[in-house]
C-alpha atoms as a PDB file:
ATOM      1  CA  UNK A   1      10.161  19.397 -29.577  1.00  0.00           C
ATOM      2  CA  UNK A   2      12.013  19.457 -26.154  1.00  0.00           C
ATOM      3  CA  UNK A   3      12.170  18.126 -23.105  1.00  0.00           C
ATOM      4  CA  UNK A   4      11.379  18.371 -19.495  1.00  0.00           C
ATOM      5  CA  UNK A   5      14.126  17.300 -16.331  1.00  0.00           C
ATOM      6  CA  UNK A   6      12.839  16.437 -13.160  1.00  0.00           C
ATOM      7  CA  UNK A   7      14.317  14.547 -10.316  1.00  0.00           C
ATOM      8  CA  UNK A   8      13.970  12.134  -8.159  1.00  0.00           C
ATOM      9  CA  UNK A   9      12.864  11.730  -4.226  1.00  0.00           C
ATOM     10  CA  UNK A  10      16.135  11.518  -2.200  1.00  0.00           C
ATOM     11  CA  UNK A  11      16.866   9.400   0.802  1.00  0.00           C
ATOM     12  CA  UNK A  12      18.427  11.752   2.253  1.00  0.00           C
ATOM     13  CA  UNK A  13      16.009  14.568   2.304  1.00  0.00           C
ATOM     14  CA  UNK A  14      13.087  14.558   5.094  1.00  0.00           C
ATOM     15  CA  UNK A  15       9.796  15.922   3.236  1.00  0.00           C
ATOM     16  CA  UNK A  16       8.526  16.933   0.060  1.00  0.00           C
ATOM     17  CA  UNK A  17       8.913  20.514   0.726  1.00  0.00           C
ATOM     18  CA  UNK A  18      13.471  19.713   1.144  1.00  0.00           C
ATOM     19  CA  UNK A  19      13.384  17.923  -2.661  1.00  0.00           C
ATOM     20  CA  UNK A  20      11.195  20.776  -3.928  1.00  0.00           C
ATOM     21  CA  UNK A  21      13.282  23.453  -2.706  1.00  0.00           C
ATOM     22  CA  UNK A  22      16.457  21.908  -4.004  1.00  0.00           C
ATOM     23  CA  UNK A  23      14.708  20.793  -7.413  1.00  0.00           C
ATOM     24  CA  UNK A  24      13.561  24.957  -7.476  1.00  0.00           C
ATOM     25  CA  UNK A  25      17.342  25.559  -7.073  1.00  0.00           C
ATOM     26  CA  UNK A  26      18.476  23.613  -9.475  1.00  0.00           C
ATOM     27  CA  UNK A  27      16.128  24.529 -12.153  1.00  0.00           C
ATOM     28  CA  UNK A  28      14.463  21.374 -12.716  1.00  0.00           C
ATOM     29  CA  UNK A  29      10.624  21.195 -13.624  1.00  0.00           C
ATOM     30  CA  UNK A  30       9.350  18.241 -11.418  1.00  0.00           C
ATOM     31  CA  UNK A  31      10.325  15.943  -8.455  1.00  0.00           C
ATOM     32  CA  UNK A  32       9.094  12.236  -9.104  1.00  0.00           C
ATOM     33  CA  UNK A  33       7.316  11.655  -5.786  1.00  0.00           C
ATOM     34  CA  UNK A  34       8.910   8.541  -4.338  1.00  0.00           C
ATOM     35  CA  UNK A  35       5.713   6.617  -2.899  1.00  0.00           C
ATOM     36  CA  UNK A  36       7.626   3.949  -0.798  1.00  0.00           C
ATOM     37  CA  UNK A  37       8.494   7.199   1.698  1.00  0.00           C
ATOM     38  CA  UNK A  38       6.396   7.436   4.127  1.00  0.00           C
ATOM     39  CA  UNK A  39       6.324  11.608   3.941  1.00  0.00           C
ATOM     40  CA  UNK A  40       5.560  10.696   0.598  1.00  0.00           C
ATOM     41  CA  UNK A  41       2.242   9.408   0.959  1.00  0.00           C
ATOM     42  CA  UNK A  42      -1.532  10.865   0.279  1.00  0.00           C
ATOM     43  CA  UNK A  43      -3.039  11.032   3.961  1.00  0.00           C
ATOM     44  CA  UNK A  44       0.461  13.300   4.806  1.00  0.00           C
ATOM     45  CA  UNK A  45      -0.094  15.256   1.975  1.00  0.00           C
ATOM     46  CA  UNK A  46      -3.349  17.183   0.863  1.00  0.00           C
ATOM     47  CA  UNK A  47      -3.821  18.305  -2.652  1.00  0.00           C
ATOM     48  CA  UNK A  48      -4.010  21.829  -1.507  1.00  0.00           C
ATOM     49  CA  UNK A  49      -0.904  21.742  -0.077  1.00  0.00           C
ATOM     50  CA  UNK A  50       0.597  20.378  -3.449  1.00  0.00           C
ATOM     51  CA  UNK A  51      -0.276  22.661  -5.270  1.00  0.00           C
ATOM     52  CA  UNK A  52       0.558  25.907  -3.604  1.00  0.00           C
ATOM     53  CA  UNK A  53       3.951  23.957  -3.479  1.00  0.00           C
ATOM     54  CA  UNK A  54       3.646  23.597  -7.245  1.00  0.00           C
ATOM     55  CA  UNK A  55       2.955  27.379  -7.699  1.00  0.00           C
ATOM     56  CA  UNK A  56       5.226  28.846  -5.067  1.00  0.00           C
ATOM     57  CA  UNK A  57       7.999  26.692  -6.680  1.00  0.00           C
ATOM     58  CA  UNK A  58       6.948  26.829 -10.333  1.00  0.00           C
ATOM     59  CA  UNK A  59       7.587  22.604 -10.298  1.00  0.00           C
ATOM     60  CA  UNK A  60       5.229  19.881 -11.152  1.00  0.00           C
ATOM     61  CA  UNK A  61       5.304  15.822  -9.207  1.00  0.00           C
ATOM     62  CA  UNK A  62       5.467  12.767 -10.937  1.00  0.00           C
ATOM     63  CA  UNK A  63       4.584   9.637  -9.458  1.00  0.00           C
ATOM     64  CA  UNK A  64       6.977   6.609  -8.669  1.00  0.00           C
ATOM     65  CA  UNK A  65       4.327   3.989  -7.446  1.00  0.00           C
ATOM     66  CA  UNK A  66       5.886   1.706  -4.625  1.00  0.00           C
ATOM     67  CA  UNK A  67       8.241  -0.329  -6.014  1.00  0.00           C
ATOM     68  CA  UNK A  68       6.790  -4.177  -4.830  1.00  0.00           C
ATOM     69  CA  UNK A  69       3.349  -3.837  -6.206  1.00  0.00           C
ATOM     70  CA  UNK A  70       2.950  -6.492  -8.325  1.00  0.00           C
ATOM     71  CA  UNK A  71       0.605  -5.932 -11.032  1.00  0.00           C
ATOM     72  CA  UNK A  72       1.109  -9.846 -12.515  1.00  0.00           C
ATOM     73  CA  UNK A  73       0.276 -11.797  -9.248  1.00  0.00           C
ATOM     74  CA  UNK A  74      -1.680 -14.545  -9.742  1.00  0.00           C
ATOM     75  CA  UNK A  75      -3.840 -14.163  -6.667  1.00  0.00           C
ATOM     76  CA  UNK A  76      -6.701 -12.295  -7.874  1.00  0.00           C
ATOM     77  CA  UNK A  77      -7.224 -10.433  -4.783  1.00  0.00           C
ATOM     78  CA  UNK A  78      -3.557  -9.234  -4.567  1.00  0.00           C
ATOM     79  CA  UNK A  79      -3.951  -7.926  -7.692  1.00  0.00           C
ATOM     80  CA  UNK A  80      -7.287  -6.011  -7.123  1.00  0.00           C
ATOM     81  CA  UNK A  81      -6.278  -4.694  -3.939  1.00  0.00           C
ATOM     82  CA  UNK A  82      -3.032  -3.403  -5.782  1.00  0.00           C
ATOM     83  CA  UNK A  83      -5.677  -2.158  -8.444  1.00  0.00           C
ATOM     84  CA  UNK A  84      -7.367  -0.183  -6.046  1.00  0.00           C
ATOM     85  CA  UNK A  85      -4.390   1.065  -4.428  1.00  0.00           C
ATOM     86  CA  UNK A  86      -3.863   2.460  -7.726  1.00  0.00           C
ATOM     87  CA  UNK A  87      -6.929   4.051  -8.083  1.00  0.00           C
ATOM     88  CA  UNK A  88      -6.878   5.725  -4.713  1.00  0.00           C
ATOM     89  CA  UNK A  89      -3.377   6.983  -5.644  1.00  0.00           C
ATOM     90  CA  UNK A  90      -4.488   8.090  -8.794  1.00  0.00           C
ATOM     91  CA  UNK A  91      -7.555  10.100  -7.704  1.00  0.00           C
ATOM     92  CA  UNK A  92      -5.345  11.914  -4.985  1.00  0.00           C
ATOM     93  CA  UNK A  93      -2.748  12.745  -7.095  1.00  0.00           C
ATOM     94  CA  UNK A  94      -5.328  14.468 -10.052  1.00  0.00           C
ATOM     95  CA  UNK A  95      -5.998  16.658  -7.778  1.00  0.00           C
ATOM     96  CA  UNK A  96      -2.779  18.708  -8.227  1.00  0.00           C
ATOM     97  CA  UNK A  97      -2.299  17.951 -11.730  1.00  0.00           C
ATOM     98  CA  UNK A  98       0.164  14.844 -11.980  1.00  0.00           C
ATOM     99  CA  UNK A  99      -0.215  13.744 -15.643  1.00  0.00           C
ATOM    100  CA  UNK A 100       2.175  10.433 -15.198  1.00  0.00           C
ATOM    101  CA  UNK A 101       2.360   7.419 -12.804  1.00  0.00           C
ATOM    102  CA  UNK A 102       5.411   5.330 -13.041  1.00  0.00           C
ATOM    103  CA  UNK A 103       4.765   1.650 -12.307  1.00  0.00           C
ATOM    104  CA  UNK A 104       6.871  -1.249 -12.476  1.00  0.00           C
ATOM    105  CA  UNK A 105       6.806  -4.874 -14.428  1.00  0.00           C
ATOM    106  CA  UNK A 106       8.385  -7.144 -11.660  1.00  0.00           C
ATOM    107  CA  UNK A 107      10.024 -10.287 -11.967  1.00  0.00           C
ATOM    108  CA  UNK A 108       8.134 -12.554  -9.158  1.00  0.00           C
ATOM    109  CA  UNK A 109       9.469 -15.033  -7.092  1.00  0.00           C
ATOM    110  CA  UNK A 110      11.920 -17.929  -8.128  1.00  0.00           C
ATOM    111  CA  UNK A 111      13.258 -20.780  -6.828  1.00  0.00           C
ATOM    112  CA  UNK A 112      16.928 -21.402  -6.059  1.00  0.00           C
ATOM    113  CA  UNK A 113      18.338 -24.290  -7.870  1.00  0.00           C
ATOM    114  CA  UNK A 114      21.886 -25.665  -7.292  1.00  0.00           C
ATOM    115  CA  UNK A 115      23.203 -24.363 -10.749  1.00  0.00           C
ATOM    116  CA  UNK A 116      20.420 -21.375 -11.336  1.00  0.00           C
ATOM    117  CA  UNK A 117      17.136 -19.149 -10.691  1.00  0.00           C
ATOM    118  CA  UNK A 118      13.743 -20.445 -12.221  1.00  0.00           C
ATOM    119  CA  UNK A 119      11.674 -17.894 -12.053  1.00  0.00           C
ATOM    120  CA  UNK A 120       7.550 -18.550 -11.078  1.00  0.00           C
ATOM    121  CA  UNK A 121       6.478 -16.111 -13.947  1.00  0.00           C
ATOM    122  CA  UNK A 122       8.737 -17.324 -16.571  1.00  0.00           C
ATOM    123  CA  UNK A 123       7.521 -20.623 -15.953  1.00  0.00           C
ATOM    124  CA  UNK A 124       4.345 -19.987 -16.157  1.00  0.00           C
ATOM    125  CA  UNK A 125       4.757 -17.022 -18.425  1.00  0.00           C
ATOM    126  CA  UNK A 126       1.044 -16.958 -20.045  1.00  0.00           C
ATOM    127  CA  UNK A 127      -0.537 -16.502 -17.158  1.00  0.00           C
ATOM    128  CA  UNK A 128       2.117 -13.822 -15.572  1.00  0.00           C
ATOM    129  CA  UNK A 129       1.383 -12.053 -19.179  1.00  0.00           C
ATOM    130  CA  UNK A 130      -2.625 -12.354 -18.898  1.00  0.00           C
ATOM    131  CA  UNK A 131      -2.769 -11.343 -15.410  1.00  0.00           C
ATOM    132  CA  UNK A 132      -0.423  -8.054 -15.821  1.00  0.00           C
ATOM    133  CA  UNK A 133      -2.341  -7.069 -19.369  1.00  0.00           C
ATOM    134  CA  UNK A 134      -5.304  -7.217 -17.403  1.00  0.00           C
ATOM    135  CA  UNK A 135      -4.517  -5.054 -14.441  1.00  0.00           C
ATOM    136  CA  UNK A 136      -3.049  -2.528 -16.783  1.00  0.00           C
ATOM    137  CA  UNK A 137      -6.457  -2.273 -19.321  1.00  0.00           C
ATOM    138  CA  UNK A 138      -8.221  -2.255 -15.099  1.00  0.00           C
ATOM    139  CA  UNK A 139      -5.651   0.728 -14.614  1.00  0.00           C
ATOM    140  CA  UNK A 140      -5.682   2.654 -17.926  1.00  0.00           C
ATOM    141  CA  UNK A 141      -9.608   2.974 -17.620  1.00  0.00           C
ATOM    142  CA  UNK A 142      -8.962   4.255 -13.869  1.00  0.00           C
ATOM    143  CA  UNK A 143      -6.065   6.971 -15.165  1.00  0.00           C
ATOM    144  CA  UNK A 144      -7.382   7.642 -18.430  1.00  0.00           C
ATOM    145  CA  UNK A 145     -10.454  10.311 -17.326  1.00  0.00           C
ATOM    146  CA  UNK A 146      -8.373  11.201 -14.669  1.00  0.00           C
ATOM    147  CA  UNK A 147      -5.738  12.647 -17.582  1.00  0.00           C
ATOM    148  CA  UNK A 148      -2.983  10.821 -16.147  1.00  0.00           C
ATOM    149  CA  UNK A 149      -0.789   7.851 -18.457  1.00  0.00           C
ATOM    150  CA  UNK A 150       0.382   4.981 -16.923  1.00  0.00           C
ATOM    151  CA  UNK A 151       4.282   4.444 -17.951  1.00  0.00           C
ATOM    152  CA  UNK A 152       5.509   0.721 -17.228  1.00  0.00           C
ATOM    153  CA  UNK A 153       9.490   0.787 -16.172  1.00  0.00           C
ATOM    154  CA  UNK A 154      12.363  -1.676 -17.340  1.00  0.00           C
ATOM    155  CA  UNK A 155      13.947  -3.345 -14.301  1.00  0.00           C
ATOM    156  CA  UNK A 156      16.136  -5.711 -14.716  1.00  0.00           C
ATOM    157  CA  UNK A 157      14.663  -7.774 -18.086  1.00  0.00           C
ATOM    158  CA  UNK A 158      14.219 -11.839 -18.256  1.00  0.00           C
ATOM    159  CA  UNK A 159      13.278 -13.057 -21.598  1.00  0.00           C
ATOM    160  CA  UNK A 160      10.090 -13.162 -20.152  1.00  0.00           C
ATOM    161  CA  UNK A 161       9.631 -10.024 -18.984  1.00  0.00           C
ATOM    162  CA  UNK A 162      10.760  -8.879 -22.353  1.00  0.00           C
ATOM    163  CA  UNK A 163       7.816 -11.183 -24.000  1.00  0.00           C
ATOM    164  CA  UNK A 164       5.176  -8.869 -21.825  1.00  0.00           C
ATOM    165  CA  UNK A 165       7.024  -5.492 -23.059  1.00  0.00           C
ATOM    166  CA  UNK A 166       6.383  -6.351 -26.701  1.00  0.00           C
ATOM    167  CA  UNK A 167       2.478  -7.352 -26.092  1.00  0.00           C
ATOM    168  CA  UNK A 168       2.084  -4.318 -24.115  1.00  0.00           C
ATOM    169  CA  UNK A 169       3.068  -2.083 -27.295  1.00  0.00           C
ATOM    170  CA  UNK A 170       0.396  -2.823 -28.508  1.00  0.00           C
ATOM    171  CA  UNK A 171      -1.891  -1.785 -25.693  1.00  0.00           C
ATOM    172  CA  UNK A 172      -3.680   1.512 -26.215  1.00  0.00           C
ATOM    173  CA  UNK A 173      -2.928   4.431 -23.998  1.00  0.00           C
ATOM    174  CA  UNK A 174      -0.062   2.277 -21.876  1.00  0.00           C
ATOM    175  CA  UNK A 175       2.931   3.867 -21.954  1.00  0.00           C
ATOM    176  CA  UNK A 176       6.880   3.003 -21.034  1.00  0.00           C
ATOM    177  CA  UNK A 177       9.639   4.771 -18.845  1.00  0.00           C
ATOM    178  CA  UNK A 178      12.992   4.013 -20.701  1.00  0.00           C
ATOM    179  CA  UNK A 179      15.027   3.319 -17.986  1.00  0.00           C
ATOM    180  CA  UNK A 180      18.521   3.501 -19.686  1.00  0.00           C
ATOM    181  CA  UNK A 181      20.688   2.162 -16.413  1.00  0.00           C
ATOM    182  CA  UNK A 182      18.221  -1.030 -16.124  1.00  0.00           C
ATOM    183  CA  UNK A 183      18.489  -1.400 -19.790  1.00  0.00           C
ATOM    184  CA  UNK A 184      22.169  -1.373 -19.868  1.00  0.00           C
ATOM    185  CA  UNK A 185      22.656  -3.875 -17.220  1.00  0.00           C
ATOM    186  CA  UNK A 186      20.344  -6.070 -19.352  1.00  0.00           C
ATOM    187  CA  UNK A 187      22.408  -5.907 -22.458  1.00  0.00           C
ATOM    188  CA  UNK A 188      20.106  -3.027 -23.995  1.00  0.00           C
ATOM    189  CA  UNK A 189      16.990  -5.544 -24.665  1.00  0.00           C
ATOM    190  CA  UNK A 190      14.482  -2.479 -24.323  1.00  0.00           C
ATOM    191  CA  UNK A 191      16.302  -0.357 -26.736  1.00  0.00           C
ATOM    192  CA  UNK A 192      14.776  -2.377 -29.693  1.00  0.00           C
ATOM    193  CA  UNK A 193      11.478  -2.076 -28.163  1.00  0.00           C
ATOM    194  CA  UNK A 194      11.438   1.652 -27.498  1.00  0.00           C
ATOM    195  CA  UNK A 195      13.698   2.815 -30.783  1.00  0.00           C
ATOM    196  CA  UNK A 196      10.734   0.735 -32.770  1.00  0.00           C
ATOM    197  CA  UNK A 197       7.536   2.157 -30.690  1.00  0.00           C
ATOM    198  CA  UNK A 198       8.906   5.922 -30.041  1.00  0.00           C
ATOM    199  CA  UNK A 199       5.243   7.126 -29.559  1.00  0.00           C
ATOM    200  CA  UNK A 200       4.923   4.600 -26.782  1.00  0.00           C
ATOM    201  CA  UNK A 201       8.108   6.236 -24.059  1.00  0.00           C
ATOM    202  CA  UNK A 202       6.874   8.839 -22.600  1.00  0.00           C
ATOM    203  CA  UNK A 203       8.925   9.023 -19.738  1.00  0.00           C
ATOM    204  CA  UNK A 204      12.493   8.423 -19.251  1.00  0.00           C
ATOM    205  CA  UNK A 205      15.151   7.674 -16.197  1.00  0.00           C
ATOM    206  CA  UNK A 206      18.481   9.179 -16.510  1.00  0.00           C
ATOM    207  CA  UNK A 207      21.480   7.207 -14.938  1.00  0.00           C
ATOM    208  CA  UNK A 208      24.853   5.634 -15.877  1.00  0.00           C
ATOM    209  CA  UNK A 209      25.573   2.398 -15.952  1.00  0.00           C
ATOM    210  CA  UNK A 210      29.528   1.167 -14.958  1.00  0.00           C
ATOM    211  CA  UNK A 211      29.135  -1.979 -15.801  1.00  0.00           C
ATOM    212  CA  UNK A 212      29.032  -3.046 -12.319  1.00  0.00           C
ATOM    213  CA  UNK A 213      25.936  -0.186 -10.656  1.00  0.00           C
ATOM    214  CA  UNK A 214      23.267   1.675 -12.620  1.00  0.00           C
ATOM    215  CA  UNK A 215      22.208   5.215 -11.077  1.00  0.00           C
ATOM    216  CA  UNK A 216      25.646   6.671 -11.583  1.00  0.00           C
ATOM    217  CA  UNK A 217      26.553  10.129 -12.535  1.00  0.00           C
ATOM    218  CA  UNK A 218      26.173  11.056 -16.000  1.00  0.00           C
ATOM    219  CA  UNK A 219      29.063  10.597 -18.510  1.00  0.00           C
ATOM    220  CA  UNK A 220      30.852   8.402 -15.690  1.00  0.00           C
ATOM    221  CA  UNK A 221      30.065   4.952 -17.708  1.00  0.00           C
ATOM    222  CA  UNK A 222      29.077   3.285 -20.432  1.00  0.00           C
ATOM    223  CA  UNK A 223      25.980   4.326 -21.797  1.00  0.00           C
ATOM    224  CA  UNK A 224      25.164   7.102 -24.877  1.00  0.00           C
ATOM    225  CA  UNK A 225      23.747   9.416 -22.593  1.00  0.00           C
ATOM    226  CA  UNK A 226      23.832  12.105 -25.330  1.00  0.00           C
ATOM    227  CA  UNK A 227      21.924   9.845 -27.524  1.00  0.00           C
ATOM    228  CA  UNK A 228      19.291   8.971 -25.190  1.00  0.00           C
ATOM    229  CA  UNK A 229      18.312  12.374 -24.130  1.00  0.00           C
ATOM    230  CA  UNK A 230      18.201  13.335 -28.009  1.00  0.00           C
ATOM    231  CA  UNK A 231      16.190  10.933 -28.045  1.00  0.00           C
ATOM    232  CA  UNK A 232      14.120  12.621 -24.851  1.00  0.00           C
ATOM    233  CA  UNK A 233      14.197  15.836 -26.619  1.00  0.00           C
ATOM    234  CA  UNK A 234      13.157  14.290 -29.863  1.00  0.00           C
ATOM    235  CA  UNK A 235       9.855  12.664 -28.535  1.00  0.00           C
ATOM    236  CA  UNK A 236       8.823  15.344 -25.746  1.00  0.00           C
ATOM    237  CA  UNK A 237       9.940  13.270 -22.401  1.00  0.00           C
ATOM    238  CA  UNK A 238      10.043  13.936 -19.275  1.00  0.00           C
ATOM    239  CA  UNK A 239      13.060  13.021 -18.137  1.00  0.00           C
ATOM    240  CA  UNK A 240      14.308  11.884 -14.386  1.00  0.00           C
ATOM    241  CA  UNK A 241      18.222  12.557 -13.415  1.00  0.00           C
ATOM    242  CA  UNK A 242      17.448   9.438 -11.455  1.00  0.00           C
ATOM    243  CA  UNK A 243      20.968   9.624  -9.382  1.00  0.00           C
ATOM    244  CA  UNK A 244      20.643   8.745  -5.956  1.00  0.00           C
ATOM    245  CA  UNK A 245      22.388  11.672  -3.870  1.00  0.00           C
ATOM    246  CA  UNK A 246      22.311  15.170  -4.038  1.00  0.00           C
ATOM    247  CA  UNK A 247      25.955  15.606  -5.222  1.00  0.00           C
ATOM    248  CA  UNK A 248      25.296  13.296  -7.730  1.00  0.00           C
ATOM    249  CA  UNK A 249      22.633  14.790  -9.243  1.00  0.00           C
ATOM    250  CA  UNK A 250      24.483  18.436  -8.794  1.00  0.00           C
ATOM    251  CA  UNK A 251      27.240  16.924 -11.010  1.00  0.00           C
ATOM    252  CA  UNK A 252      24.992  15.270 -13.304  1.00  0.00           C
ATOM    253  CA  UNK A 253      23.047  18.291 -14.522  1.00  0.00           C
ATOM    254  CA  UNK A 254      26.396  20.671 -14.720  1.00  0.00           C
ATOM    255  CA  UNK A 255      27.612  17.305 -17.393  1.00  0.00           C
ATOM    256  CA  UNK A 256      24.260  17.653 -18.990  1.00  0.00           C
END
């Protein structure tokens, strides 16, 4: 088996069309569509469009779904209007083949104590868990026909968050982004997870970790990058260079 590189939307480019150009250059097979950009969005891009990109190009898009939707809120109609934001996304984005929507398992709000952070969902971490396992089985049956997996991301992992991340193994047809930098600045808590449920990553994001920042160049800090993209190649990823600049992800794939 192999794997597939991709990369992701960069600040500093202006449209779609800049990061597909340079992802063309650089011989990468797919730009992860940053949704938070506003030139990333549906009504400023039609499907046609995206494809004759795609074939022009010879690239494919992933999907990076904005970063603050909150799939564990506990106001029901938060979380369906985030539900349906999904599904419009989703729809939209079938149209020019995208197999893979990344989404994100957020923390919440906390409170600011004099001597620490209590977090709302760990607090109440049974219904955090309920209310997130339920928008994902709402979100799976939306992506599933459309031939699109959902793959929940690592941020930065409480022990609660971790709780949800072994419940949702079991979940069929949900799937994980390893993302190795958030992992390493959480003491590697999702390596257990992932190395124990390989079938379950699908998708992976690519950064060093310095023990300070995550989304550094590769083989500038302290993470196995060799191991985890044999373990990319191992179980068919795709795989993001997720650096942050241009020149960082130029010296990240001449490393790889």
């Amino acid at each position: 088996m192999t794997c597939k590189f991709g990369m992701p939307t960069l600040i500093e480019k202006d449209t779609i069309l800049d990061n597909v150009i340079l992802c063309n250059e650089l011989e990468l097979d797919f730009v992860e569509l940053n949704m938070n950009l506003p030139y990333c969005m549906p009504d400023k891009n039609n499907p046609e469009k995206m494809l004759k990109l795609m074939e022009e190009y010879n690239i494919n898009f992933t999907l990076h779904f904005p970063e603050e939707i909150d799939f564990g809120c506990f106001y029901d109609e938060i979380r369906h209007a985030n539900i349906l934001l999904f599904n419009n996304m989703a729809i939209w984005a079938s149209k020019f083949r995208v197999e893979k929507i990344n989404i994100h398992l957020n923390p919440g709000i906390y409170f600011t104590l004099p001597e620490e952070k209590v977090f709302v969902y760990d607090r109440h971490r049974e219904i955090f868990i309920e209310k997130f396992i339920d928008s994902m089985i709402k979100i799976i049956d939306i992506a599933k026909p459309l031939g699109i997996k959902v793959c929940v991301e690592n941020m930065k992992v409480h022990d609660f968050m971790e709780e949800a991340f072994r419940k949702m193994a079991s979940i069929d047809d949900l799937y994980f982004t390893w993302d190795v930098g958030h992992d390493a600045m959480s003491n590697y808590k999702m390596k257990e997870i992932y190395l124990k449920n390989p079938h379950k990553v699908s998708h992976m994001h690519l950064h060093d970790y310095n023990g300070n920042s995550d989304h550094q160049i590769l083989f500038e800090g302290i993470i196995p990058i060799k191991e985890r993209v044999k373990f990319a190649e191992e179980n068919n990823l795709t795989v993001v260079i997720e650096t942050k600049t241009e020149e960082a992800l130029r010296k990240s794939i001449e490393r790889l």
